[in-house]
C-alpha atoms as a PDB file:
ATOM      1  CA  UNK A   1      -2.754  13.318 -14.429  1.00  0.00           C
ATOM      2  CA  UNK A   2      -1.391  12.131 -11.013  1.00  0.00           C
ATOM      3  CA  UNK A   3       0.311   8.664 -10.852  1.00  0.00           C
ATOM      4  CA  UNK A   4       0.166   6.151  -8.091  1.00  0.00           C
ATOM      5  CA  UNK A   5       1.617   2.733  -7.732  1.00  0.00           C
ATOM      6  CA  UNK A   6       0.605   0.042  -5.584  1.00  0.00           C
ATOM      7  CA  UNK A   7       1.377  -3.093  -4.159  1.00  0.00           C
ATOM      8  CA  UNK A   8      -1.028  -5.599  -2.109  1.00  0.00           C
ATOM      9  CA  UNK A   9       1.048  -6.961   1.108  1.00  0.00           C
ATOM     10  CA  UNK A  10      -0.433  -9.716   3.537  1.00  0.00           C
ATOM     11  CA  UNK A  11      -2.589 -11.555   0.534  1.00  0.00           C
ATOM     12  CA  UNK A  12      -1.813 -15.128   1.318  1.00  0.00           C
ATOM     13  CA  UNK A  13      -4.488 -17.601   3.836  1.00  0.00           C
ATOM     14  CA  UNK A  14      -4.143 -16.834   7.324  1.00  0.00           C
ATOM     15  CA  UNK A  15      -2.192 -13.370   7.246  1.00  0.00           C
ATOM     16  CA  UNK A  16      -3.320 -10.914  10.236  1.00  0.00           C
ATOM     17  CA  UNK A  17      -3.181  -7.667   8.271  1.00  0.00           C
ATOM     18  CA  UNK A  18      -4.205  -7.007   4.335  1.00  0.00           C
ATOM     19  CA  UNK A  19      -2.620  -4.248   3.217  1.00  0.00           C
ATOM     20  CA  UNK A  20      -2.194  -2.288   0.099  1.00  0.00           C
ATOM     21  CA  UNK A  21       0.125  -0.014  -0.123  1.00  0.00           C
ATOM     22  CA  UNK A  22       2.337   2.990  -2.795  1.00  0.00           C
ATOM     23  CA  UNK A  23       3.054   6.042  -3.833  1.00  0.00           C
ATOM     24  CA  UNK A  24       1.469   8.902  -5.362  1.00  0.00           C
ATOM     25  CA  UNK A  25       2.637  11.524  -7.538  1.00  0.00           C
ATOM     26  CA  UNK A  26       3.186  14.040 -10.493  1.00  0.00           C
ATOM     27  CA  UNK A  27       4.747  12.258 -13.496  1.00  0.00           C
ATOM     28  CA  UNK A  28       8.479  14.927 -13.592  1.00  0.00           C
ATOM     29  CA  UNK A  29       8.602  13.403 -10.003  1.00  0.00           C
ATOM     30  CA  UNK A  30       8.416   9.751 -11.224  1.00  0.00           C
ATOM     31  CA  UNK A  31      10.860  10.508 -14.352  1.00  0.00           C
ATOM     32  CA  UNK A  32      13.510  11.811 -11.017  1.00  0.00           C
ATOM     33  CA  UNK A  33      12.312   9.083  -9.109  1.00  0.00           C
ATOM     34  CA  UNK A  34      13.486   6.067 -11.602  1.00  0.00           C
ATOM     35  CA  UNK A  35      16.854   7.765 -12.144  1.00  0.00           C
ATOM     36  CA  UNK A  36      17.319   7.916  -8.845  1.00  0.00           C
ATOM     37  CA  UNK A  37      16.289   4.590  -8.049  1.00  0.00           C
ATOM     38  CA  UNK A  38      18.156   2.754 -10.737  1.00  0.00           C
ATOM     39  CA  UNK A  39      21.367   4.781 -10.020  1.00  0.00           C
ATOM     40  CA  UNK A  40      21.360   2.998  -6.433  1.00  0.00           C
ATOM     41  CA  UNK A  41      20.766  -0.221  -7.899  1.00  0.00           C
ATOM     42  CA  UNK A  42      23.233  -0.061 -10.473  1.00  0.00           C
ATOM     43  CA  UNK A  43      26.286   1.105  -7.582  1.00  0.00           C
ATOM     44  CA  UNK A  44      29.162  -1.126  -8.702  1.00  0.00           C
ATOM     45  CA  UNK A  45      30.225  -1.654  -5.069  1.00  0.00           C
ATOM     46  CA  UNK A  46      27.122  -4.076  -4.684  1.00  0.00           C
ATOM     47  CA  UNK A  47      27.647  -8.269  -4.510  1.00  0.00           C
ATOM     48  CA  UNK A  48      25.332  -8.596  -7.879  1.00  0.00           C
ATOM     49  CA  UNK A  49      23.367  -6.712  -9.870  1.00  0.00           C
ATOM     50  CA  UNK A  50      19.476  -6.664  -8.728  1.00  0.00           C
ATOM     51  CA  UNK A  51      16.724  -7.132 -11.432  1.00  0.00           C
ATOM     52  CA  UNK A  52      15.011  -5.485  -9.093  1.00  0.00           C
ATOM     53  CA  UNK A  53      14.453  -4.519  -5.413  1.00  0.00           C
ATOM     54  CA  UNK A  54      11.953  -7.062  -3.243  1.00  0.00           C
ATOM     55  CA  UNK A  55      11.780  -6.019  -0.279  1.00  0.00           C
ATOM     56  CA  UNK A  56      10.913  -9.491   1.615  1.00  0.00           C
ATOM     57  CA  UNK A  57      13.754 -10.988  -0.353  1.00  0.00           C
ATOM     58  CA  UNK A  58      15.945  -8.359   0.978  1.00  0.00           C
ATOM     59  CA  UNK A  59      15.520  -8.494   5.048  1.00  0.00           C
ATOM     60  CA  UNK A  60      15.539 -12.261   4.527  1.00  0.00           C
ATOM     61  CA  UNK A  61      18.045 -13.403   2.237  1.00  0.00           C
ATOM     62  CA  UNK A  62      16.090 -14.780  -0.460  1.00  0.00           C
ATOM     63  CA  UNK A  63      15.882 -14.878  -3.898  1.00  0.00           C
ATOM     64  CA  UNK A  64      18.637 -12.707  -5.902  1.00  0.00           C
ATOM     65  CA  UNK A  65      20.293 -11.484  -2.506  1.00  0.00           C
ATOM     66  CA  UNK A  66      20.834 -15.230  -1.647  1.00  0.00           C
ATOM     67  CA  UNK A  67      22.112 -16.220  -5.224  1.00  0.00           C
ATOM     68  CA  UNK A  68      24.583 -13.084  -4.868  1.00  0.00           C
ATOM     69  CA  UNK A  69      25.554 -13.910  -1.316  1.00  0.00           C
ATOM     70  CA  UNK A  70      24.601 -10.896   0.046  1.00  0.00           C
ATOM     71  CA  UNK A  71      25.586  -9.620   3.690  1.00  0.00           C
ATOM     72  CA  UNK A  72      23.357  -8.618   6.074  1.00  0.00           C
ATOM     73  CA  UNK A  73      25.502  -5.202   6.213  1.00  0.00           C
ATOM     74  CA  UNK A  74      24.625  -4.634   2.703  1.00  0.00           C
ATOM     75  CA  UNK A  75      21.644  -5.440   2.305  1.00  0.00           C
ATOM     76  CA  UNK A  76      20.668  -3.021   5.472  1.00  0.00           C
ATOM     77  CA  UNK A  77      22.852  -0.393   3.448  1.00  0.00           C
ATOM     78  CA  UNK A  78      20.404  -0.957   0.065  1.00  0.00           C
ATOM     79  CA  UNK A  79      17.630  -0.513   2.138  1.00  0.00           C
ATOM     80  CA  UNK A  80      19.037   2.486   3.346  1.00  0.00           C
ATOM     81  CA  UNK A  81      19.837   4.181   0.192  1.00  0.00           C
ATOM     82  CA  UNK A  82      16.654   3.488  -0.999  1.00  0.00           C
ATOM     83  CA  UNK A  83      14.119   4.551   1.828  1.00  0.00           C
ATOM     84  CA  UNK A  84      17.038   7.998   1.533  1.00  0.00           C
ATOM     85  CA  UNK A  85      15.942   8.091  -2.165  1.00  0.00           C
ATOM     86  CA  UNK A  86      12.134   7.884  -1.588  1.00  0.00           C
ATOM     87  CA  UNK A  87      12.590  11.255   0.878  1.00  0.00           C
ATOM     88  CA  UNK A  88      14.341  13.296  -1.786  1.00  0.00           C
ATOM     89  CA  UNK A  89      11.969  12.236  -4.953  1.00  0.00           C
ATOM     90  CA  UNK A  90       9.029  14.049  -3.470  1.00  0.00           C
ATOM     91  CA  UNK A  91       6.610  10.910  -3.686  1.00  0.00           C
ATOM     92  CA  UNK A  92       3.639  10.366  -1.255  1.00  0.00           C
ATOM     93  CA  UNK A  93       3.138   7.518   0.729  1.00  0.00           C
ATOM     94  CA  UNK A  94      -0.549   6.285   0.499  1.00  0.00           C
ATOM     95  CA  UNK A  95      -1.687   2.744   2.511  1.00  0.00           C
ATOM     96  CA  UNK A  96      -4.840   0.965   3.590  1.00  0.00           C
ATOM     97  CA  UNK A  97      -4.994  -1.892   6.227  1.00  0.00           C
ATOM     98  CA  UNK A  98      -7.328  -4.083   7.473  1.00  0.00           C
ATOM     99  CA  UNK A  99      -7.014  -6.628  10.340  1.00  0.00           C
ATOM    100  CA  UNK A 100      -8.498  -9.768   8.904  1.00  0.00           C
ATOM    101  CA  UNK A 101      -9.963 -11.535  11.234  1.00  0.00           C
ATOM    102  CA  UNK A 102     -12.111  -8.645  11.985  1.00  0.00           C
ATOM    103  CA  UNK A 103     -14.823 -10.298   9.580  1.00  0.00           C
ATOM    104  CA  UNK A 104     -15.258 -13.169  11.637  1.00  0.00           C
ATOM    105  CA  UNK A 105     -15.713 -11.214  14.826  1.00  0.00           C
ATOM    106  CA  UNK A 106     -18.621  -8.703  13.777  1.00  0.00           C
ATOM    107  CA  UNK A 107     -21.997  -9.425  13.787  1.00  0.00           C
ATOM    108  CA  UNK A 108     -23.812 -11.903  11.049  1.00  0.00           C
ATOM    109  CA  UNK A 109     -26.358  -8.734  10.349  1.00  0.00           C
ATOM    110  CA  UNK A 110     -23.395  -6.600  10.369  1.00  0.00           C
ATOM    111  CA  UNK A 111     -21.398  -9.256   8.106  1.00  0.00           C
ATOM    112  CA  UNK A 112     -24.780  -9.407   5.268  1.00  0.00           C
ATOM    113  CA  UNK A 113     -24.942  -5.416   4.928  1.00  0.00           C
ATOM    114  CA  UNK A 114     -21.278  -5.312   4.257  1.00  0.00           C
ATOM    115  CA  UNK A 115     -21.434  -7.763   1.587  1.00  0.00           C
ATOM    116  CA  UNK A 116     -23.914  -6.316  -0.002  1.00  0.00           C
ATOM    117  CA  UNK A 117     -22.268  -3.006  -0.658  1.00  0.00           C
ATOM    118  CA  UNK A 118     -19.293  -5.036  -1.496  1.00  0.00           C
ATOM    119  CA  UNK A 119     -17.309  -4.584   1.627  1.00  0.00           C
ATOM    120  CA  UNK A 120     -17.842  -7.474   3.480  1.00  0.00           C
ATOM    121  CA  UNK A 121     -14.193  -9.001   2.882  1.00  0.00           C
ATOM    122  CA  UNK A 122     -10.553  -7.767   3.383  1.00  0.00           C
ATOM    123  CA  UNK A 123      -9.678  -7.121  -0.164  1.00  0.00           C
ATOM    124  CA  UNK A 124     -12.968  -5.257  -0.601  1.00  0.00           C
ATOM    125  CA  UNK A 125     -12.328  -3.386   2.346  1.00  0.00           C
ATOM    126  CA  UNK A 126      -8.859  -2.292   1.618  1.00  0.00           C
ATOM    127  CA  UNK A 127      -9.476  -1.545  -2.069  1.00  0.00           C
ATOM    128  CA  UNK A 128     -12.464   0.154  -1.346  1.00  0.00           C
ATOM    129  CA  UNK A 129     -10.075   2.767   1.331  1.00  0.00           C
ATOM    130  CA  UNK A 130      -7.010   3.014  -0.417  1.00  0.00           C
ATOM    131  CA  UNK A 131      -9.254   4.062  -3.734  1.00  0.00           C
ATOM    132  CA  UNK A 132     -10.629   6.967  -1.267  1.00  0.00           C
ATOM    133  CA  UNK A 133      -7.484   8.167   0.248  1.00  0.00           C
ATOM    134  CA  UNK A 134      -6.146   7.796  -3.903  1.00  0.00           C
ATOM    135  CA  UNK A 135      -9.123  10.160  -4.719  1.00  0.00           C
ATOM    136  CA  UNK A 136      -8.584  12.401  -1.205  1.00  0.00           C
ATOM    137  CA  UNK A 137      -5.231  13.414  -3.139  1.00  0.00           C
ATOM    138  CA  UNK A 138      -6.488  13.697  -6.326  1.00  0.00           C
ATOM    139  CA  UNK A 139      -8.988  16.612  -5.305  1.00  0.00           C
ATOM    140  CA  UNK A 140      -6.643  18.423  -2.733  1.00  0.00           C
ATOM    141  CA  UNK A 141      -4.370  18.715  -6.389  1.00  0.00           C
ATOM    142  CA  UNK A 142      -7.501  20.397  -8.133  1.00  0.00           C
ATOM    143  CA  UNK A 143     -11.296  19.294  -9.351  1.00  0.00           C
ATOM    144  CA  UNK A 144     -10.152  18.099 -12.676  1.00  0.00           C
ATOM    145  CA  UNK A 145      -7.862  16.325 -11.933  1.00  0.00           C
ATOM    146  CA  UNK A 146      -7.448  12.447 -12.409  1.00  0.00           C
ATOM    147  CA  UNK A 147      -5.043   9.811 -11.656  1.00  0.00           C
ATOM    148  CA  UNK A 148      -4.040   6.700 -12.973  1.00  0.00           C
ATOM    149  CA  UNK A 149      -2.987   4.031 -11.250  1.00  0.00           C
ATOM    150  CA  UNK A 150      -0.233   0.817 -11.403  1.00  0.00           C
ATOM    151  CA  UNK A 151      -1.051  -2.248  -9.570  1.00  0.00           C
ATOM    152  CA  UNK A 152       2.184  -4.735  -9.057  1.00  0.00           C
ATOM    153  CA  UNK A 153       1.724  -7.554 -11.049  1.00  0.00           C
ATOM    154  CA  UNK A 154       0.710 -10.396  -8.864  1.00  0.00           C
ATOM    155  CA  UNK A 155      -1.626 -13.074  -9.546  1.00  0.00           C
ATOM    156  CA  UNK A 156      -4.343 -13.356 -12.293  1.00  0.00           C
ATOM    157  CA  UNK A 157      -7.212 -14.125  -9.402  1.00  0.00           C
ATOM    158  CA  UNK A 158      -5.744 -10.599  -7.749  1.00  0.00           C
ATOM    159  CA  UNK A 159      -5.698  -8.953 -11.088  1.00  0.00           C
ATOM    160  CA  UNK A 160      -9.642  -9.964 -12.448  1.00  0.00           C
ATOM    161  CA  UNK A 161     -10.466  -8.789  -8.689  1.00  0.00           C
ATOM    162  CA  UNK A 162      -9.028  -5.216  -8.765  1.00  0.00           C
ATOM    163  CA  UNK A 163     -10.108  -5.346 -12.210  1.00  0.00           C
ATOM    164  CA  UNK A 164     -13.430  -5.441 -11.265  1.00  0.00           C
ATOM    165  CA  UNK A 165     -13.602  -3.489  -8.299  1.00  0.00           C
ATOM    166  CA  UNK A 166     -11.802  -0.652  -9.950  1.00  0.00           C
ATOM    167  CA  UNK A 167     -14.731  -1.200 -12.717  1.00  0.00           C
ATOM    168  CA  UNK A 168     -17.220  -0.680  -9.934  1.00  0.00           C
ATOM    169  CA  UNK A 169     -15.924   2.094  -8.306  1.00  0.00           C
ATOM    170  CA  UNK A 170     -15.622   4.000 -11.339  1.00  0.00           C
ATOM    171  CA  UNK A 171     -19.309   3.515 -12.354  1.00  0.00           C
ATOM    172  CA  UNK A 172     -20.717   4.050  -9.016  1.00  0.00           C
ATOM    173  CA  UNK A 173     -19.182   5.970  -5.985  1.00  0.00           C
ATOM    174  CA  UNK A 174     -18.900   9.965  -5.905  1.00  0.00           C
ATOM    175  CA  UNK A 175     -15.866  10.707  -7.473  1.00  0.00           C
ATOM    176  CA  UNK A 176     -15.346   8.072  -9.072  1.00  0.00           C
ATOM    177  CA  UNK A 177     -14.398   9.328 -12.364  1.00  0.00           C
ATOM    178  CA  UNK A 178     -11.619  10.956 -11.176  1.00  0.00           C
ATOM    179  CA  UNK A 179     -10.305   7.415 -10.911  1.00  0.00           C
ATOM    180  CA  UNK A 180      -9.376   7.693 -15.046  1.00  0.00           C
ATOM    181  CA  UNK A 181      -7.394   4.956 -15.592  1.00  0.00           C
ATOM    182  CA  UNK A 182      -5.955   1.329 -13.809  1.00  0.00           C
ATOM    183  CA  UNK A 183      -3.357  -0.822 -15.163  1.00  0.00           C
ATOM    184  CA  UNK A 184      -0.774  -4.115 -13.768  1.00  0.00           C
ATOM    185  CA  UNK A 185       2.892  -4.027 -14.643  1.00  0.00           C
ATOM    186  CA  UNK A 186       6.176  -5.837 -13.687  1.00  0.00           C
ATOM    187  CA  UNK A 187       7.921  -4.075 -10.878  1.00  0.00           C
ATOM    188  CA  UNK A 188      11.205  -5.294 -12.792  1.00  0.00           C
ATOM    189  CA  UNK A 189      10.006  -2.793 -15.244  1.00  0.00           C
ATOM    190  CA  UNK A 190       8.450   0.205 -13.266  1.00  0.00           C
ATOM    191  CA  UNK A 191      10.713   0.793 -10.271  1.00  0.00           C
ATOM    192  CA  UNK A 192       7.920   2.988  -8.336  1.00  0.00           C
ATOM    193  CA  UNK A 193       6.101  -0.366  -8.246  1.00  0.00           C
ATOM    194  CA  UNK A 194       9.697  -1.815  -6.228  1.00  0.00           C
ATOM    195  CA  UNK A 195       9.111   1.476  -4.459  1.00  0.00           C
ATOM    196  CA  UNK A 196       5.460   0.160  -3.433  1.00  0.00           C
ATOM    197  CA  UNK A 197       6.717  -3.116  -2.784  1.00  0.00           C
ATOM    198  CA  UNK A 198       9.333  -1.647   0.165  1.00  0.00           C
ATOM    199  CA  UNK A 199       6.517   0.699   1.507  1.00  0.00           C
ATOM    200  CA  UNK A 200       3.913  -2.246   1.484  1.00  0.00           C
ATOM    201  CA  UNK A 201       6.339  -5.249   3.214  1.00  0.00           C
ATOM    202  CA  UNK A 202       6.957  -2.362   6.384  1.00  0.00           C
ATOM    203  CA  UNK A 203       3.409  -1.365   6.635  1.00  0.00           C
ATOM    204  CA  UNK A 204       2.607  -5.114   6.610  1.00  0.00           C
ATOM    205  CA  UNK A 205       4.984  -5.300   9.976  1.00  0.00           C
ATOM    206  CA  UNK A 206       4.088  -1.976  11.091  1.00  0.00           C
ATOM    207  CA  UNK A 207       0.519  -2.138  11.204  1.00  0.00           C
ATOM    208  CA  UNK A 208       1.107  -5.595  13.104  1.00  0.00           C
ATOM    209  CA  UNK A 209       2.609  -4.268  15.324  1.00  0.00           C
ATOM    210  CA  UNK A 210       0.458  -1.525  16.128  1.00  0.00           C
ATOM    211  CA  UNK A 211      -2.150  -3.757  16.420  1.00  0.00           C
ATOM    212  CA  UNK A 212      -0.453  -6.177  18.590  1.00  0.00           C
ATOM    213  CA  UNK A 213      -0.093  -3.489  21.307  1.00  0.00           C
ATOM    214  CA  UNK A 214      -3.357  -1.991  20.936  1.00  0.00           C
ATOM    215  CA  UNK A 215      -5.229  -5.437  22.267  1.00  0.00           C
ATOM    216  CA  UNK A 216      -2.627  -6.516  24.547  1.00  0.00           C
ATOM    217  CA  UNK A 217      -1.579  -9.534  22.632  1.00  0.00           C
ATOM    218  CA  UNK A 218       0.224 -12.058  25.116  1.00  0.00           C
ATOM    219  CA  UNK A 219       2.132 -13.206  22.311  1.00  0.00           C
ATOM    220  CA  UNK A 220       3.082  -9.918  20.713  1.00  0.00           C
ATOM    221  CA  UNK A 221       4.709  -8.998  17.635  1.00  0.00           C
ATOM    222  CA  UNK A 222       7.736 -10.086  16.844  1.00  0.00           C
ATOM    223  CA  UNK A 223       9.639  -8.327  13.931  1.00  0.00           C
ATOM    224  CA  UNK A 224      12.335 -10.269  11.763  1.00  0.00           C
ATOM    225  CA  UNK A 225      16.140 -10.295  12.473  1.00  0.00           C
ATOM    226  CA  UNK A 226      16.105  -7.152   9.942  1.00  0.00           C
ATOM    227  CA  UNK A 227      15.737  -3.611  11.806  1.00  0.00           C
ATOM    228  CA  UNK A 228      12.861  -3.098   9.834  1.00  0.00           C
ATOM    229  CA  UNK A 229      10.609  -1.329  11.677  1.00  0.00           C
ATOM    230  CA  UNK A 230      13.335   1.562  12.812  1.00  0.00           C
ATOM    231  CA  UNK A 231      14.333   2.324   9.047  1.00  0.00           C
ATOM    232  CA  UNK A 232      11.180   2.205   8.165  1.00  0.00           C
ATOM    233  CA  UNK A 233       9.715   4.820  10.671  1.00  0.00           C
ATOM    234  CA  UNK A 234      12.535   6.812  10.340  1.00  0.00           C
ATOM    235  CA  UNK A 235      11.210   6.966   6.427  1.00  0.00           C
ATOM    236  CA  UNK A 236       7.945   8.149   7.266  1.00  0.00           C
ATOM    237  CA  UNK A 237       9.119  10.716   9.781  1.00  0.00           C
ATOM    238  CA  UNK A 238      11.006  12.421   7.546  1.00  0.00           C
ATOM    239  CA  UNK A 239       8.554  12.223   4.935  1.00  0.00           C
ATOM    240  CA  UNK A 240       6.120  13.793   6.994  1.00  0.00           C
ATOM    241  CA  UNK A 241       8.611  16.840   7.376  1.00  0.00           C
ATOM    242  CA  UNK A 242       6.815  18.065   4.613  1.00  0.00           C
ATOM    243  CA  UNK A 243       3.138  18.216   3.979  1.00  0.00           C
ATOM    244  CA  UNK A 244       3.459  17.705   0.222  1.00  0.00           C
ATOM    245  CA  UNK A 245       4.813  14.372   1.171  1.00  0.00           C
ATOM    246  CA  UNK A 246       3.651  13.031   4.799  1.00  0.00           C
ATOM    247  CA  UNK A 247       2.351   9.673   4.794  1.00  0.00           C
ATOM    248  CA  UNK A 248      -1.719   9.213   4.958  1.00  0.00           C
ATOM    249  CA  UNK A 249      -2.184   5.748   6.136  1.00  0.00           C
ATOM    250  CA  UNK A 250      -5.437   4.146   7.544  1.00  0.00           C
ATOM    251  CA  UNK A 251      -5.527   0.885   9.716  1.00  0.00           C
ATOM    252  CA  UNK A 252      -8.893  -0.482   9.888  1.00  0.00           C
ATOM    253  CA  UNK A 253      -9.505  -2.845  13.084  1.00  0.00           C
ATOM    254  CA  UNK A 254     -12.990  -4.095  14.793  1.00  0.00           C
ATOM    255  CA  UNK A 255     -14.283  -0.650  16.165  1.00  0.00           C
ATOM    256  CA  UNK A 256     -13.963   0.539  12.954  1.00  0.00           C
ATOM    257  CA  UNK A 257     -15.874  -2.000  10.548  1.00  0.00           C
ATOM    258  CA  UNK A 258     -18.416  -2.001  13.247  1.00  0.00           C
ATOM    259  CA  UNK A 259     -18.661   2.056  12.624  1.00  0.00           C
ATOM    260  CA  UNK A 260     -18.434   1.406   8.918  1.00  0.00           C
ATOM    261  CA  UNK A 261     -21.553  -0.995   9.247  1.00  0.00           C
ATOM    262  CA  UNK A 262     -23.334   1.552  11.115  1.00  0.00           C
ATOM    263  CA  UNK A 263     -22.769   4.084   8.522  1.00  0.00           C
ATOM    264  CA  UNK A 264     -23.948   1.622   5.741  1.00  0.00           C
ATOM    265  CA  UNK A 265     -27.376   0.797   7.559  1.00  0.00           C
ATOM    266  CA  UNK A 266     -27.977   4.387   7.733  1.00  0.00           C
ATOM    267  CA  UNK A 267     -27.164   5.408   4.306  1.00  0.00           C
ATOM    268  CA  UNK A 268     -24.243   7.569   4.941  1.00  0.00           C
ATOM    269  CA  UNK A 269     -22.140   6.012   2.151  1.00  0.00           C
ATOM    270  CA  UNK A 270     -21.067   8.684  -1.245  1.00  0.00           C
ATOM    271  CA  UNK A 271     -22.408   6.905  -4.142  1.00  0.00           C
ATOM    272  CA  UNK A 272     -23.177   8.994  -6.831  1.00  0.00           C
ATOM    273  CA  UNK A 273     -26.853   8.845  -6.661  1.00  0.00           C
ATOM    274  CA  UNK A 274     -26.511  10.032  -3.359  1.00  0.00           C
ATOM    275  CA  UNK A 275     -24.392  13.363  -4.776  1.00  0.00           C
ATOM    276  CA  UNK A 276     -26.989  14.548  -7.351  1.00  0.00           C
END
């Protein structure tokens, strides 16, 4: 069994991009992974000792960094060292994103369809795609293969919402059973979910980003004080060095949902039914 961990970025009211966002892998590469990971942590030169790395707490000074007075020197250094240990481990970025306000700009027909195949809403939308790209790896690894998979725990609305769209997917789309198991943990317990957390806080600025320049916003993107966006492609270049590891990443905007409408008129959806 493969496992993946994820972590939803962009979930509060008015956020431009929903994204959801982690890593996939074999378990020996996890077990590597958290020794890694906690070794960087644990670094005695550090101002405090982290329960755990949050990435938005991090570039802005929040939470444990602020209690520990943090620099900003160190805290670009942790970053570092930690996107540095996510390129050795042999772990494979995964993401969905969705520009929100995409649902308010298609057509009311268009709108009705979606909703009733359960994709007529960000968090439907971006569950729905990460769970295929999830299942895109599972099948390049071998047909009986399965994964499981560890959402950060969030919120209990979040949680009964996965909950049941995981649920659904598993009883109805085509390969859907290789979706074997779903689960929510504390990321101060699993560090692949802190791992998730890091990957989904620069997709969250990437993605804006890209999307900013793609309609010519007059009031473009503007990234924090924090160079996230450079350490953060640098990551994914060098993870894409290797094929094993290179980042699959999907950014859905109004051209596509209006294709993905089209597609759902005409039938052209995998359910299960439609694989017999």
């Amino acid at each position: 069994m493969l496992h993946a961990y994820m972590d939803p970025s962009g979930t509060h009211s008015g956020s431009p991009i929903l994204s959801i966002s982690g890593f996939i892998a074999e378990e020996s590469k996890w077990l590597e992974f958290d020794q890694e990971w906690t070794a960087v942590l644990e670094q005695s030169h550090w101002p405090s000792k982290l329960s755990r790395f949050h990435a938005f707490d991090c570039v802005h000074c929040e939470g444990e960094f602020f209690d520990g007075r943090w620099r900003f020197a160190e805290r670009l250094a942790l970053y570092g060292d930690l996107t540095n240990v996510i390129c050795q481990c042999g772990i494979r970025p995964i993401s969905a994103s969705v520009v929100t306000e995409c649902f308010s700009q298609i057509s009311q027909e268009d709108l009705d369809l979606l909703q009733e195949v359960r994709l007529g809403t960000p968090i439907d939308l971006v569950f729905q795609s990460i769970t295929q790209q999830l299942l895109a790896c599972v099948s390049h690894s071998g047909e009986s293969e399965t994964v499981g998979v560890l959402f950060d725990q969030d919120d209990k609305r979040r949680e009964d919402d996965f909950s049941e769209l995981a649920e659904q997917y598993m009883a109805t789309y085509f390969l859907g059973d290789h979706f074997a198991a779903y689960g929510f943990g504390d990321s101060r317990k699993f560090t692949p979910l802190q791992a998730a957390d890091l990957l989904a806080y620069g997709t969250h600025h990437y993605s804006q980003m890209f999307e900013s320049f793609r309609v010519k916003n007059p009031s473009p993107y503007r990234g924090t004080d924090f160079p996230v966006i450079p350490a953060f492609h640098n990551m994914l270049v060098r993870l894409a060095e290797s094929p094993a590891t290179s980042p699959d990443g999907k950014l859905t905007s109004l051209p596509q949902l209006q294709e993905l409408a089209r597609k759902v008129r005409n039938k052209e959806t995998i359910t299960r039914a439609a694989a017999l």
